[in-house]
Protein backbone atom coordinates (compact mmCIF):
# COMPACT_ATOMS: atom_id res chain seq x y z
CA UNK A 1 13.16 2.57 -1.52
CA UNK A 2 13.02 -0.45 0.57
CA UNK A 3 14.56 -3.52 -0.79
CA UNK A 4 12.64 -5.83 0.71
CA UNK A 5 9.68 -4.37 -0.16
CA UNK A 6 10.63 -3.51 -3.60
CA UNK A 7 11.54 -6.97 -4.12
CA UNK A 8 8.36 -8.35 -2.63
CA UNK A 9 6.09 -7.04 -5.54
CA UNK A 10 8.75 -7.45 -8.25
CA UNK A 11 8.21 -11.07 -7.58
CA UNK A 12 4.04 -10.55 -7.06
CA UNK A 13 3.98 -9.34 -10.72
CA UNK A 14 6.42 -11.19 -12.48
CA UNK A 15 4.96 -14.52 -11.16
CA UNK A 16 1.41 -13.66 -11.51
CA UNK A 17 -1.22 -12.18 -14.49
CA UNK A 18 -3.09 -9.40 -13.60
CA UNK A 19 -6.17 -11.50 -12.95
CA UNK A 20 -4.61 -13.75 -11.03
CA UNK A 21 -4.29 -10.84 -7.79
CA UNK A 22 -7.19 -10.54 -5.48
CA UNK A 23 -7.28 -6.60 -6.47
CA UNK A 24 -7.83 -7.23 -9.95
CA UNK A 25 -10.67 -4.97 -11.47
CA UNK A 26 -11.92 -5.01 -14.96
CA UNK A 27 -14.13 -1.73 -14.25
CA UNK A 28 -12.31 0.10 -11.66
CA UNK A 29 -15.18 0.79 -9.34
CA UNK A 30 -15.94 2.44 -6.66
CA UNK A 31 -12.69 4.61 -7.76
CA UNK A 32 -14.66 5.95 -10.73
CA UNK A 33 -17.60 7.05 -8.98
CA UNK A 34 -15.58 8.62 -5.95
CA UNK A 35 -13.39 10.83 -8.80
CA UNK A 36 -16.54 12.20 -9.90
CA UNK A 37 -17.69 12.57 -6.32
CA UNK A 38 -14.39 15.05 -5.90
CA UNK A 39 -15.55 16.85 -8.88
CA UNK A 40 -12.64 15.27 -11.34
CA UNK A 41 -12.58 17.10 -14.68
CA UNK A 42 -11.01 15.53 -17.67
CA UNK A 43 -7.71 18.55 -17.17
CA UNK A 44 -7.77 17.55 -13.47
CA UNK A 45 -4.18 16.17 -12.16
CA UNK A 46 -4.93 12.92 -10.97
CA UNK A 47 -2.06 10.75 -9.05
CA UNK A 48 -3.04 7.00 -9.00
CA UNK A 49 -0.56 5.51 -5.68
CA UNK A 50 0.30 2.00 -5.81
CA UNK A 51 -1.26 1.46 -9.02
CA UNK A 52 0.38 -1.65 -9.67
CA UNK A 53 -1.78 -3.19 -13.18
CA UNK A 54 -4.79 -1.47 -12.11
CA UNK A 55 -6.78 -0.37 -14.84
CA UNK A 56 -8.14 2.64 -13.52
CA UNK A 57 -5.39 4.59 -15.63
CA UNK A 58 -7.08 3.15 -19.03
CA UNK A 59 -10.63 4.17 -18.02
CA UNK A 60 -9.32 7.71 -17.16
CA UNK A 61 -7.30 8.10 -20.51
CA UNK A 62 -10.10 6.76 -22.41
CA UNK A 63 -12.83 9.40 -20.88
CA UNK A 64 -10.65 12.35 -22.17
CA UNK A 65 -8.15 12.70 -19.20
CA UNK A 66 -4.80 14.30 -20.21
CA UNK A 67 -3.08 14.65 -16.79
CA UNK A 68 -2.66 11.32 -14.92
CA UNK A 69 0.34 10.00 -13.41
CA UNK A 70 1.19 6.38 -12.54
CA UNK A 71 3.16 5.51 -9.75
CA UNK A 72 4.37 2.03 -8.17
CA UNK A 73 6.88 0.65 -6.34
CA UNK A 74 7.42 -2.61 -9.11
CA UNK A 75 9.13 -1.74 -12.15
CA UNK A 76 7.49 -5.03 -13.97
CA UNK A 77 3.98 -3.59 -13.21
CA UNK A 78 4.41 0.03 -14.48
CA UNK A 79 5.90 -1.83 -17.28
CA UNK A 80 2.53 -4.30 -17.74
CA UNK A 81 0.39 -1.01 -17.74
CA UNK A 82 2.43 0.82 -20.36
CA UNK A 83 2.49 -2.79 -22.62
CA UNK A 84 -1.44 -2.67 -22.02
CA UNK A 85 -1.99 0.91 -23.34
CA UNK A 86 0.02 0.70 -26.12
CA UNK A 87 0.54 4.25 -27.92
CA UNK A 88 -1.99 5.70 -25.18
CA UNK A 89 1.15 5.16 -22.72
CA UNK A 90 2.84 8.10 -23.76
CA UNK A 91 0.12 10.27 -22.33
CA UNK A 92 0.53 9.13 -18.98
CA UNK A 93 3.77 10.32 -16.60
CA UNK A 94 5.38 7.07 -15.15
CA UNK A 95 6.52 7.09 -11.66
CA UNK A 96 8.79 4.33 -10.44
CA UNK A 97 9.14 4.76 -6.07
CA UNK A 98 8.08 3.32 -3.27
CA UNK A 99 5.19 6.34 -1.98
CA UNK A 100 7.01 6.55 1.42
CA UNK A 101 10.10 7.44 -0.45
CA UNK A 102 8.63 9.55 -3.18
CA UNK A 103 9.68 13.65 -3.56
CA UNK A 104 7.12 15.08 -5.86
CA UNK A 105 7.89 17.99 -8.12
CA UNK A 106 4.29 19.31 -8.59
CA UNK A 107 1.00 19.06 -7.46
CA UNK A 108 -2.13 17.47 -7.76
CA UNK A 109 -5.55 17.51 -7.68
CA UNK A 110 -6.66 14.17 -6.66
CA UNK A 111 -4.77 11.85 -4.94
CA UNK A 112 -6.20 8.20 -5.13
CA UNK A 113 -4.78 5.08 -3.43
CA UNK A 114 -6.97 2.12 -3.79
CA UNK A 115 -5.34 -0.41 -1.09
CA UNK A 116 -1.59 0.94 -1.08
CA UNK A 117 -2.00 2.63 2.30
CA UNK A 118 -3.12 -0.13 4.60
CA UNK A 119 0.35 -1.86 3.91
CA UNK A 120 2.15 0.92 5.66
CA UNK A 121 1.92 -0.97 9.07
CA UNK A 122 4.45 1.37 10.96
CA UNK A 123 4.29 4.82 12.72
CA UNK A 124 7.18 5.93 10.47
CA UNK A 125 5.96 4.99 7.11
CA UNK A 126 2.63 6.10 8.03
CA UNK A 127 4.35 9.32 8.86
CA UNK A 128 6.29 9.39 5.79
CA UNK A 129 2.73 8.59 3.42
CA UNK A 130 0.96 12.02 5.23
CA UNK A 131 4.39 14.49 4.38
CA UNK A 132 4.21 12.81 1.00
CA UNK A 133 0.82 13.27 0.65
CA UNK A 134 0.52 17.12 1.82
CA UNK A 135 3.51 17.52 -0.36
CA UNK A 136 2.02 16.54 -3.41
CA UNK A 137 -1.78 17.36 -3.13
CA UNK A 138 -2.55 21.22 -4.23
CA UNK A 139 -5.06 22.95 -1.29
CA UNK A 140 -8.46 22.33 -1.49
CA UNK A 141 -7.47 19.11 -3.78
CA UNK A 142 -8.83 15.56 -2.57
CA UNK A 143 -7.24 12.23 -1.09
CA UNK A 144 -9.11 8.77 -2.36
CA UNK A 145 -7.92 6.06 0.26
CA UNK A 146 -9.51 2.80 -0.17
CA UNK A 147 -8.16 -0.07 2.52
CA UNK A 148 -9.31 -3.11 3.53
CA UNK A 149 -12.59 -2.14 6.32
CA UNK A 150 -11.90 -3.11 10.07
CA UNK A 151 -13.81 -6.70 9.37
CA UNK A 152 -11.67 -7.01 6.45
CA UNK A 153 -8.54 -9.40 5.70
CA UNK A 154 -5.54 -9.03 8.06
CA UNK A 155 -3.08 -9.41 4.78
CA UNK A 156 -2.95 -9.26 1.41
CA UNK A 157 -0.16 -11.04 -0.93
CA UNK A 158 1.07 -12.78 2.03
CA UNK A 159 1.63 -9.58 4.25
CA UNK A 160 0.33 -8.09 7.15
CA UNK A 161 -1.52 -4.98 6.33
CA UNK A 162 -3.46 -2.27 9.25
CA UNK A 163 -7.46 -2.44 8.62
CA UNK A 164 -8.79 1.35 8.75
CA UNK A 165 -12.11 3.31 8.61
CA UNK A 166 -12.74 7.45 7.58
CA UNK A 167 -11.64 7.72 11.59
CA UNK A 168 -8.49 6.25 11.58
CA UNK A 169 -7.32 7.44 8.13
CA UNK A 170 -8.40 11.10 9.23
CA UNK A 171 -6.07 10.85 12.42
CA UNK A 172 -3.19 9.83 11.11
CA UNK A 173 -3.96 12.89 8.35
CA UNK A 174 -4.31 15.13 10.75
CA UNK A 175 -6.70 18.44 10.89
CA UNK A 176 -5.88 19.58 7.72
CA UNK A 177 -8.03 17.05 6.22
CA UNK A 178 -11.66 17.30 5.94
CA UNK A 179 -13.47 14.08 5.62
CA UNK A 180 -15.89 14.44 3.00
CA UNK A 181 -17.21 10.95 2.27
CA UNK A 182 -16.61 7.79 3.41
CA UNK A 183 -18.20 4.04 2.21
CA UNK A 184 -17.82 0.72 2.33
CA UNK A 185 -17.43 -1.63 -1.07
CA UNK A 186 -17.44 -5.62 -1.24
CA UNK A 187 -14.85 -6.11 -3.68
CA UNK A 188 -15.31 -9.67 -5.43
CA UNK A 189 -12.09 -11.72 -6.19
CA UNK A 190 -11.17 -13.33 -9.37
CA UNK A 191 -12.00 -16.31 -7.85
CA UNK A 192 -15.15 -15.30 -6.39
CA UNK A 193 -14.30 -14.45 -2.68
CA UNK A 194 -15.42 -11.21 -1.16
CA UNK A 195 -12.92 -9.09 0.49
CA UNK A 196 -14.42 -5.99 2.47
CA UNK A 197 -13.09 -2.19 1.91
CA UNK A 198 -13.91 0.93 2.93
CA UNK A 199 -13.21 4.13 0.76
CA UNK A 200 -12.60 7.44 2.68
CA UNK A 201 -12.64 11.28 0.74
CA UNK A 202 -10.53 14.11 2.12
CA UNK A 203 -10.07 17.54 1.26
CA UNK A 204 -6.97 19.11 1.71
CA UNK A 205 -7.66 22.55 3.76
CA UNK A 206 -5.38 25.96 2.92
C-alpha cells in the first residue's frame, strides 16, 4: 500500500464531512441504474472499489442485497460508512487496501468503481488495477468504471488524475472485456459545480 497515497486520503476524510467532497452523492446515481443494467440480483456479489463514504453501499443493503463488499484505501472512511450503517454494518465485508495492492480471495459478480480508476495515472498501477480486476471478477461477471470524461477535470482532491472514455478503459482491459455500455453523467457538486463523467460496462469473457 502506498504511503503517500494512503496518507493522502487519510487526511481527505479526516479533515472533511462527506458533503463537503465533490463526489458526494445522496442517491448514488447513475451507479444504481448501471447495476441493474448488468442484471444485479439482490444475492449478486457486488465489490464497490474506492468506496470511500459513498453511499451506494446503504442503497444496496437497504434493497435486499446480502453480498456487498466495501473496499478503500482510508481506514477513517471505511470507518465513517460502518458509523453510518449502524447494525446494518455487519452485513457488509470491509476491505481496507489500496486496489493496486489488493489479493482477493473470491470472486465477484460486479465490480463497480465510481472515480477510483482515473487516479491510477501510471502504466504500472494501471497494470496492477486490470490483474486485480481479472483476479477478482468471476467470467461472464461485469466491471462498472465511472471516471472523469475526456472534457472533464484534470484532478480531483488536489491530484492529477487520467480522463478516459469506453475506448481507453477497454484498452488498457484488454480483449477479454466486452464493452457493453458506455454513457456520460453530469455529476453536480455540493456546491453546485458540474463535473463531467463517463460510465463504461464490461463483461468479463471465459
Amino acid at each position: 500500500m502506498s504511503d503517500d497515497r494512503t496518507s493522502h486520503w487519510e487526511t481527505i476524510y479526516r479533515t472533511k464531512t462527506e458533503d463537503q467532497v465533490s463526489w458526494f452523492q445522496q442517491t448514488p446515481e447513475p451507479s444504481l441504474t448501471l447495476l441493474g443494467l448488468a442484471g444485479a440480483t439482490p444475492d449478486a456479489a457486488i465489490v464497490d472499489i474506492g468506496a470511500g463514504a459513498s453511499h451506494l453501499v446503504d442503497a444496496l443493503i437497504s434493497r435486499g442485497f446480502d453480498d456487498v463488499t466495501v473496499l478503500d484505501i482510508s481506514r477513517v472512511a471505511l470507518d465513517a460508512d460502518r458509523a453510518r450503517l449502524g447494525p446494518d454494518a455487519s452485513h457488509v465485508s470491509w476491505i481496507r487496501s489500496d486496489v493496486t495492492a489488493w489479493q482477493p480471495d473470491r470472486r465477484y459478480d460486479i465490480w463497480h468503481d465510481r472515480a477510483a480508476f482515473h487516479f491510477l495515472t501510471t502504466v504500472a498501477d494501471q497494470a496492477a488495477y486490470k490483474a486485480v480486476l481479472k483476479r477478482a471478477l468471476k467470467a461472464g461477471g461485469h466491471a462498472i468504471i465511472g471516471t472523469f470524461a475526456p472534457d472533464g477535470p484534470e484532478k480531483c482532491s488536489g491530484l492529477p488524475i487520467v480522463r478516459h472514455d469506453a475506448d481507453s478503459i477497454g484498452k488498457l482491459l484488454g480483449g477479454s472485456f466486452e464493452l457493453i455500455d458506455t454513457r456520460r453523467h453530469e455529476h453536480r457538486t455540493p456546491w453546485d459545480s458540474v463535473q463531467l463523467f463517463q460510465f463504461s460496462t464490461f463483461r468479463k469473457q471465459g
